[in-house]
PDB file of N, CA and C in Angstrom:
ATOM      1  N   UNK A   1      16.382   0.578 -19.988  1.00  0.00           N
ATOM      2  CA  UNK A   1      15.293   1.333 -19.385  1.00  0.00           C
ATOM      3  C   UNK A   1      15.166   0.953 -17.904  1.00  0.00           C
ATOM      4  N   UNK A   2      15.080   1.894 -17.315  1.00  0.00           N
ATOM      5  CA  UNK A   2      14.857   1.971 -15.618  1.00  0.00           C
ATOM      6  C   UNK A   2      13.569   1.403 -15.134  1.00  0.00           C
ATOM      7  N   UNK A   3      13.538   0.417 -14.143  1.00  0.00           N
ATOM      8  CA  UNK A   3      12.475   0.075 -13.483  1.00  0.00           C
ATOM      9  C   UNK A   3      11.570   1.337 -13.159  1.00  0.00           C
ATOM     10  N   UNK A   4      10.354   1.455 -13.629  1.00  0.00           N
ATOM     11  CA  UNK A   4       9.694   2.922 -12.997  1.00  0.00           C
ATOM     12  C   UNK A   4       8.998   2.712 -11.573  1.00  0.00           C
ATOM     13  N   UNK A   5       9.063   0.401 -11.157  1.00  0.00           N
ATOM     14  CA  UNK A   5       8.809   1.070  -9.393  1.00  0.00           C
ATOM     15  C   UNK A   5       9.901   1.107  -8.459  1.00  0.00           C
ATOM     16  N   UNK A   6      11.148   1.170  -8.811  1.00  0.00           N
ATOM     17  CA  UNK A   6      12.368   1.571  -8.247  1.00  0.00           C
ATOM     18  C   UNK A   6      12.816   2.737  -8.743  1.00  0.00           C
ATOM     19  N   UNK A   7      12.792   3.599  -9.551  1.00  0.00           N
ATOM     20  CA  UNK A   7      13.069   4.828 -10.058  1.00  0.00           C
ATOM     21  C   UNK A   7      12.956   5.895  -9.344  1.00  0.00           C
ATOM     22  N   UNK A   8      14.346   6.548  -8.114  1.00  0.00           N
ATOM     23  CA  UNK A   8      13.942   7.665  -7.164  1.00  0.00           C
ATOM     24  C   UNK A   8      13.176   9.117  -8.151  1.00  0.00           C
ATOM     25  N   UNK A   9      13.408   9.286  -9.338  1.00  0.00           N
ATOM     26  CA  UNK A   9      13.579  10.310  -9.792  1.00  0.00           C
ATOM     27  C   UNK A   9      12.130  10.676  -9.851  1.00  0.00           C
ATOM     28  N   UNK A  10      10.978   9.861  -9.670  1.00  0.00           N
ATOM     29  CA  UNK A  10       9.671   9.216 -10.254  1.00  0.00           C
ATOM     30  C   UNK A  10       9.304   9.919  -8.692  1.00  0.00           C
ATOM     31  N   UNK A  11       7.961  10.511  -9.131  1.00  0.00           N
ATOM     32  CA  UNK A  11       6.719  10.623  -7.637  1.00  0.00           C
ATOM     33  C   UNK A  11       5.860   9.308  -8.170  1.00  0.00           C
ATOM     34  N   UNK A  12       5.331   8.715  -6.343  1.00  0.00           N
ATOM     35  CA  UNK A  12       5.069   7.593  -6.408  1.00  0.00           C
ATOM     36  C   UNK A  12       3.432   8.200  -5.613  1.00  0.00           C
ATOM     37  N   UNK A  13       2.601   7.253  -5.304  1.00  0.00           N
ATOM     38  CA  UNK A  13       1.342   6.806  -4.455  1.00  0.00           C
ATOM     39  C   UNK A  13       1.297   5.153  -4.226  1.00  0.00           C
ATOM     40  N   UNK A  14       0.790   5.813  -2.529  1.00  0.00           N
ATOM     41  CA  UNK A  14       1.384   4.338  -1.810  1.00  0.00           C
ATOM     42  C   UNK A  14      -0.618   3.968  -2.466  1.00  0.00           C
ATOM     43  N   UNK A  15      -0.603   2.816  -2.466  1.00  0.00           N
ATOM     44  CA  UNK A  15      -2.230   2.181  -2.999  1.00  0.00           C
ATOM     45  C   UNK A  15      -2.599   1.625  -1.733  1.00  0.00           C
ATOM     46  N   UNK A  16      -3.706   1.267  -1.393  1.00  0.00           N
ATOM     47  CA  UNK A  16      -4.316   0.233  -0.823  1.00  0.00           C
ATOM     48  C   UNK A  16      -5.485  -0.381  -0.925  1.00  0.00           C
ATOM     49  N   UNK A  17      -5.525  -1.669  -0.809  1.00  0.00           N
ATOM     50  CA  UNK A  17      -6.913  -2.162  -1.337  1.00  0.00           C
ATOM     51  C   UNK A  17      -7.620  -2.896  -0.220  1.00  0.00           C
ATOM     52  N   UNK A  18      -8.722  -3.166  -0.255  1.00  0.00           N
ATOM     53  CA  UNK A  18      -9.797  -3.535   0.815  1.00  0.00           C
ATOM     54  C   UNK A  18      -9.041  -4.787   1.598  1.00  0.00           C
ATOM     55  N   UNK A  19      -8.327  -5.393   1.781  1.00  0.00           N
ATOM     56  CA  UNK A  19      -7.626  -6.173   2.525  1.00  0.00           C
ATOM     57  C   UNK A  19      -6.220  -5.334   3.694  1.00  0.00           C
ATOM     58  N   UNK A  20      -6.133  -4.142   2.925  1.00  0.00           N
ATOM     59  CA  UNK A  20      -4.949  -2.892   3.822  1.00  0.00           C
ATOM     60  C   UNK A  20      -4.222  -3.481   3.499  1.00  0.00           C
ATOM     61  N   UNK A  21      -3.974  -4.356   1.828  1.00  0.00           N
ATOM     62  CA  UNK A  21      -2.436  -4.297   1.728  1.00  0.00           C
ATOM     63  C   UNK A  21      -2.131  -2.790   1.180  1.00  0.00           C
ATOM     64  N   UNK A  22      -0.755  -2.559   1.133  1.00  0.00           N
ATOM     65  CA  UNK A  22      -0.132  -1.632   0.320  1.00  0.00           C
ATOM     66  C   UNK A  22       0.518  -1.799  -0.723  1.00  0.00           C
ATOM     67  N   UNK A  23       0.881  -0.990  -1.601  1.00  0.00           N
ATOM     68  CA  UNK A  23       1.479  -0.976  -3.271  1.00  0.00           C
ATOM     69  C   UNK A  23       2.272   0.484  -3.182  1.00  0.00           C
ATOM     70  N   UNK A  24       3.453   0.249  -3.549  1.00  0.00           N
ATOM     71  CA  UNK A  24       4.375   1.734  -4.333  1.00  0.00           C
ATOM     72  C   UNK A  24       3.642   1.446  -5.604  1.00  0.00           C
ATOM     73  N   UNK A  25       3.275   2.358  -5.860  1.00  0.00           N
ATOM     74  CA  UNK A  25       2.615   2.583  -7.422  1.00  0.00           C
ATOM     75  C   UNK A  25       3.449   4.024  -8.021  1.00  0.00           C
ATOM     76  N   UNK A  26       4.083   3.820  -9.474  1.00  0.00           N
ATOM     77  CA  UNK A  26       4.138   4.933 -10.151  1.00  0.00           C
ATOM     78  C   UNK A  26       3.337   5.576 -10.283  1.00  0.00           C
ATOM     79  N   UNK A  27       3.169   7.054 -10.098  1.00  0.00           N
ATOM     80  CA  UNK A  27       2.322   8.078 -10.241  1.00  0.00           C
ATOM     81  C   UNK A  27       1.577   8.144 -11.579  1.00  0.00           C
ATOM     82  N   UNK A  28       2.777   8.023 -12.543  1.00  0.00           N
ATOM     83  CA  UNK A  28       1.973   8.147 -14.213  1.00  0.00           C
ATOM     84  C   UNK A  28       0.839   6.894 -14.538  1.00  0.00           C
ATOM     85  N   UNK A  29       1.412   6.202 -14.018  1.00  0.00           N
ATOM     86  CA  UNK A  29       0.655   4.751 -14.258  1.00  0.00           C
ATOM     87  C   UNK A  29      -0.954   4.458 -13.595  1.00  0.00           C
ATOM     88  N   UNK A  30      -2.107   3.905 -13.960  1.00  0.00           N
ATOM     89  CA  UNK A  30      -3.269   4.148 -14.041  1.00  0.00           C
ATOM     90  C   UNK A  30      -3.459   3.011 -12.576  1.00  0.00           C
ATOM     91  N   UNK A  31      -4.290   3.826 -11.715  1.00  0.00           N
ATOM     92  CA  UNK A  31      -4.484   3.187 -10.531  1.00  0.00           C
ATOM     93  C   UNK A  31      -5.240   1.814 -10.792  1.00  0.00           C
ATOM     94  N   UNK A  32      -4.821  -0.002 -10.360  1.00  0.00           N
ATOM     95  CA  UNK A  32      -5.650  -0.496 -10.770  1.00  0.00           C
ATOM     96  C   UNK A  32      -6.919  -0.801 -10.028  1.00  0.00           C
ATOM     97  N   UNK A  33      -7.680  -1.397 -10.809  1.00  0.00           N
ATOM     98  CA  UNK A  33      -9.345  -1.831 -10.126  1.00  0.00           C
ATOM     99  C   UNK A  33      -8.793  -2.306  -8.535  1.00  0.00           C
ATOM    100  N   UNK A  34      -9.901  -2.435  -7.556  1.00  0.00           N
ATOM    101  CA  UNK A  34      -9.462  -2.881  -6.009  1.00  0.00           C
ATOM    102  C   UNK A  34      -8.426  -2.108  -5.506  1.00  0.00           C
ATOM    103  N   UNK A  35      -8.036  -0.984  -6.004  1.00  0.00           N
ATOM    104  CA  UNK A  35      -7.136   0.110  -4.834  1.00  0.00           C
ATOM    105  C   UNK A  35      -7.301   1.039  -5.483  1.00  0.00           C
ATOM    106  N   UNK A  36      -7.153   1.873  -3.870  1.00  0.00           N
ATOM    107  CA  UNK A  36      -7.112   3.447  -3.843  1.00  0.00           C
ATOM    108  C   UNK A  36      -6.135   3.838  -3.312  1.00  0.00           C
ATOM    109  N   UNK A  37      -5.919   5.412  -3.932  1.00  0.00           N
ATOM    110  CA  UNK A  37      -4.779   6.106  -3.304  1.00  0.00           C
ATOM    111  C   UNK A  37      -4.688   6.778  -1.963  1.00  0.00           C
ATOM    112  N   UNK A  38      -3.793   6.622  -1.025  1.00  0.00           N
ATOM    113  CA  UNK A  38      -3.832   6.724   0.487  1.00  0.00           C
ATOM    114  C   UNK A  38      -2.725   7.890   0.593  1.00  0.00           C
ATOM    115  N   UNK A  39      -1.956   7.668  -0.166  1.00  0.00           N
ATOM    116  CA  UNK A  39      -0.264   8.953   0.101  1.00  0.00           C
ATOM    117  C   UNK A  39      -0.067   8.897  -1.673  1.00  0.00           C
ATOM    118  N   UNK A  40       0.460  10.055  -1.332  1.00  0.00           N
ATOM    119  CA  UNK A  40       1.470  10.507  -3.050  1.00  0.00           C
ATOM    120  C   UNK A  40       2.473  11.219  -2.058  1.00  0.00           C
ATOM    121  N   UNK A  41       3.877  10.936  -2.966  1.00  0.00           N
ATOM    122  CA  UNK A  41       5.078  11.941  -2.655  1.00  0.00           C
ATOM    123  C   UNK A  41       6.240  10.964  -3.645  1.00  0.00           C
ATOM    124  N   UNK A  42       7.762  11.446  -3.223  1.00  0.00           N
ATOM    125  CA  UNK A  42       8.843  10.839  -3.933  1.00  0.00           C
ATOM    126  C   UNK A  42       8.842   9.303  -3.351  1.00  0.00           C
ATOM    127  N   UNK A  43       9.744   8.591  -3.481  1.00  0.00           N
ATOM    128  CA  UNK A  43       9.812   7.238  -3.689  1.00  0.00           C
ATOM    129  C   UNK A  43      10.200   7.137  -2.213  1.00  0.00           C
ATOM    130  N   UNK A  44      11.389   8.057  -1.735  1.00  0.00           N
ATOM    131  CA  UNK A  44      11.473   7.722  -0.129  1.00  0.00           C
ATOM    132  C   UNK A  44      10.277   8.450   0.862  1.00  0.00           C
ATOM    133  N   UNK A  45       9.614   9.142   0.090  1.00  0.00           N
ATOM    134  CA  UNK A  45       8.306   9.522   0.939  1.00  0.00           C
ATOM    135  C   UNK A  45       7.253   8.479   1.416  1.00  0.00           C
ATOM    136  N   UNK A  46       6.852   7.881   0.190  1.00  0.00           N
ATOM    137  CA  UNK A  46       5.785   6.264  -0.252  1.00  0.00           C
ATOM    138  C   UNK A  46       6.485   5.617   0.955  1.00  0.00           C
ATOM    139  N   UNK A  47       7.653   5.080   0.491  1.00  0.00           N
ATOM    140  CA  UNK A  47       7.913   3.707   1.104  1.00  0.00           C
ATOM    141  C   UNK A  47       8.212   3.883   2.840  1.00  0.00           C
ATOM    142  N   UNK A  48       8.627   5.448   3.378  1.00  0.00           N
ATOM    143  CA  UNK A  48       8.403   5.745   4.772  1.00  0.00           C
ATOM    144  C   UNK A  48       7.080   5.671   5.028  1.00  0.00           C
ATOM    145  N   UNK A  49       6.053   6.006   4.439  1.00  0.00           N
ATOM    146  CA  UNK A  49       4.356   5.853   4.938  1.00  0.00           C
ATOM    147  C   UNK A  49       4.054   4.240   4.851  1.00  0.00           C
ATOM    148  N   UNK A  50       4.547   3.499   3.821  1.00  0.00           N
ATOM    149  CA  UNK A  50       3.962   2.304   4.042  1.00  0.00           C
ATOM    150  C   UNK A  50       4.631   2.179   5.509  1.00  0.00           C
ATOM    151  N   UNK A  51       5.635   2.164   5.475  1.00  0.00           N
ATOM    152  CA  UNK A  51       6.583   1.160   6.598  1.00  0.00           C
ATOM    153  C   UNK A  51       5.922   2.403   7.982  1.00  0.00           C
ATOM    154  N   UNK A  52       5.611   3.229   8.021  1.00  0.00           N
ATOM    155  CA  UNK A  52       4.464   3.461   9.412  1.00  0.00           C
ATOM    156  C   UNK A  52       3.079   2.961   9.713  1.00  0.00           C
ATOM    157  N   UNK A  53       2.463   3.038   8.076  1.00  0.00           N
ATOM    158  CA  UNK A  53       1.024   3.154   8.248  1.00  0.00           C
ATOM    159  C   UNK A  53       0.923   1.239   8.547  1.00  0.00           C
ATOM    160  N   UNK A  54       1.617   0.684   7.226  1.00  0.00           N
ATOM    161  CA  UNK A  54       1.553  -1.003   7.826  1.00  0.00           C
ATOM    162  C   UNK A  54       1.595  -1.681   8.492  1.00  0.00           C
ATOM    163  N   UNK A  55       1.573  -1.853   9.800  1.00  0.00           N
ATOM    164  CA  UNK A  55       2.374  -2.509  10.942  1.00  0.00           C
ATOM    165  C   UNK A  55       1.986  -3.562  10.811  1.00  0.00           C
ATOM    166  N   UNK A  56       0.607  -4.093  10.451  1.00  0.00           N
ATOM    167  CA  UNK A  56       0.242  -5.363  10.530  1.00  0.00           C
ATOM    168  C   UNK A  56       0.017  -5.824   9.285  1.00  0.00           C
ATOM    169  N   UNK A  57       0.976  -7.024   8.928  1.00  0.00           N
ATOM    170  CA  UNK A  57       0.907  -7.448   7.736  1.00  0.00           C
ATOM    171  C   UNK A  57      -0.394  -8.449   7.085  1.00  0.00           C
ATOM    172  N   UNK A  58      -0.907  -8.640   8.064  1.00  0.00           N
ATOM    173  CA  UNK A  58      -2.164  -9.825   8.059  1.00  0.00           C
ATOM    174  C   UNK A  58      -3.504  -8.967   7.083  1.00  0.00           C
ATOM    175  N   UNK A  59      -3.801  -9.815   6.422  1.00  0.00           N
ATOM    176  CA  UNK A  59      -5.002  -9.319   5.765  1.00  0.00           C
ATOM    177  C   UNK A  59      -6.377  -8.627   6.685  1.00  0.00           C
ATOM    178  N   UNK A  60      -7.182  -7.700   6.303  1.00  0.00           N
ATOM    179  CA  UNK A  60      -7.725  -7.302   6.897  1.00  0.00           C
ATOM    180  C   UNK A  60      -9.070  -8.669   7.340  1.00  0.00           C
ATOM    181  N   UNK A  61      -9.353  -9.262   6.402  1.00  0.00           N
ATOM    182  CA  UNK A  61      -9.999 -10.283   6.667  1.00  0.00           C
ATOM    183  C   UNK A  61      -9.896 -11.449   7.513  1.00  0.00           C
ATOM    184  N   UNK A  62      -8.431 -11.801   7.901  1.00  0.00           N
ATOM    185  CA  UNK A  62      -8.144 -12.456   8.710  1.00  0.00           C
ATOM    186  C   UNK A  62      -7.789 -11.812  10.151  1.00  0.00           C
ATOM    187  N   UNK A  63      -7.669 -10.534  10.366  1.00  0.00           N
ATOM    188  CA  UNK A  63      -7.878  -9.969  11.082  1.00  0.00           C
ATOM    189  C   UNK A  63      -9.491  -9.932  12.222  1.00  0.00           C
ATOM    190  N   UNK A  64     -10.294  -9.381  11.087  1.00  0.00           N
ATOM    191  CA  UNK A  64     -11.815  -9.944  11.310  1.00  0.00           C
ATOM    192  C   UNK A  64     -11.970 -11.139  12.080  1.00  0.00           C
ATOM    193  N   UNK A  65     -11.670 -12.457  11.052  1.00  0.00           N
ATOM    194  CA  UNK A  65     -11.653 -13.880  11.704  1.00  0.00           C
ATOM    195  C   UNK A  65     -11.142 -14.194  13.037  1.00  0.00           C
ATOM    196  N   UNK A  66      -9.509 -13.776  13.315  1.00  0.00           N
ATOM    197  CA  UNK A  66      -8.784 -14.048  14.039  1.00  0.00           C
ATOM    198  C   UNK A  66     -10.065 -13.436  15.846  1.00  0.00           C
ATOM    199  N   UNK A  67     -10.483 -12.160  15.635  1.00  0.00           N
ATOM    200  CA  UNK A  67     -11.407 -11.642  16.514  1.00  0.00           C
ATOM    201  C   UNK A  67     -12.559 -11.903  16.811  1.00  0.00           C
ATOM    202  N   UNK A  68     -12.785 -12.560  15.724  1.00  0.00           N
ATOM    203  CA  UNK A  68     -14.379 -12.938  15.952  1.00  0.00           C
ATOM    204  C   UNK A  68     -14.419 -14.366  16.609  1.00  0.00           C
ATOM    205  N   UNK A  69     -12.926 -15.243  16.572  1.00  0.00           N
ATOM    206  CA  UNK A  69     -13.001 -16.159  17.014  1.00  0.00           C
ATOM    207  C   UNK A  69     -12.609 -16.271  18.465  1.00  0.00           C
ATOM    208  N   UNK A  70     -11.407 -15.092  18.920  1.00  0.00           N
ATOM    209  CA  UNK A  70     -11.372 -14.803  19.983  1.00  0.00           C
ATOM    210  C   UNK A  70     -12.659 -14.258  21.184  1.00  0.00           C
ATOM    211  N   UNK A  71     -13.720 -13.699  20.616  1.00  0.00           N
ATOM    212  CA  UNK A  71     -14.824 -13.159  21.364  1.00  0.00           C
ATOM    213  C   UNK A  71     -15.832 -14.465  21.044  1.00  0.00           C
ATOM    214  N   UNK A  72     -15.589 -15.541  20.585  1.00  0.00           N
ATOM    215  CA  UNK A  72     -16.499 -16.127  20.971  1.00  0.00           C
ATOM    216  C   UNK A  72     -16.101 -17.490  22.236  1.00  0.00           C
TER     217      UNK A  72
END
């Protein structure tokens, strides 16, 4: 049996959860608690939107920190 989050044949949704990480998520499969869906398309659709929309890999929270410590 085929991996279904490597499976081109599969439509995917890229996830993200309150930190702006991202997830390839199988489409059939039940979105979990702490993410929402941001993109749906095929598998090379998902993984081109993460790799634009992501640029910054840092948690959104440390993001926060990192600024709040700079402005003070």
């Amino acid at each position: 049996m085929a991996n279904p989050f490597e499976d081109p044949s599969l439509d995917y949704l890229v996830l993200i959860n309150d930190e702006g990480q991202h997830s390839l998520w199988p489409e059939f499969a039940q979105v979990p608690p702490g993410w929402r869906v941001a993109f749906s398309g095929n598998r090379e659709q998902c993984l081109a939107h993460v790799e634009s929309s992501w640029t910054d890999m840092r948690p959104n929270s440390l993001i926060r920190a990192m600024d709040e410590r700079q402005q003070a």
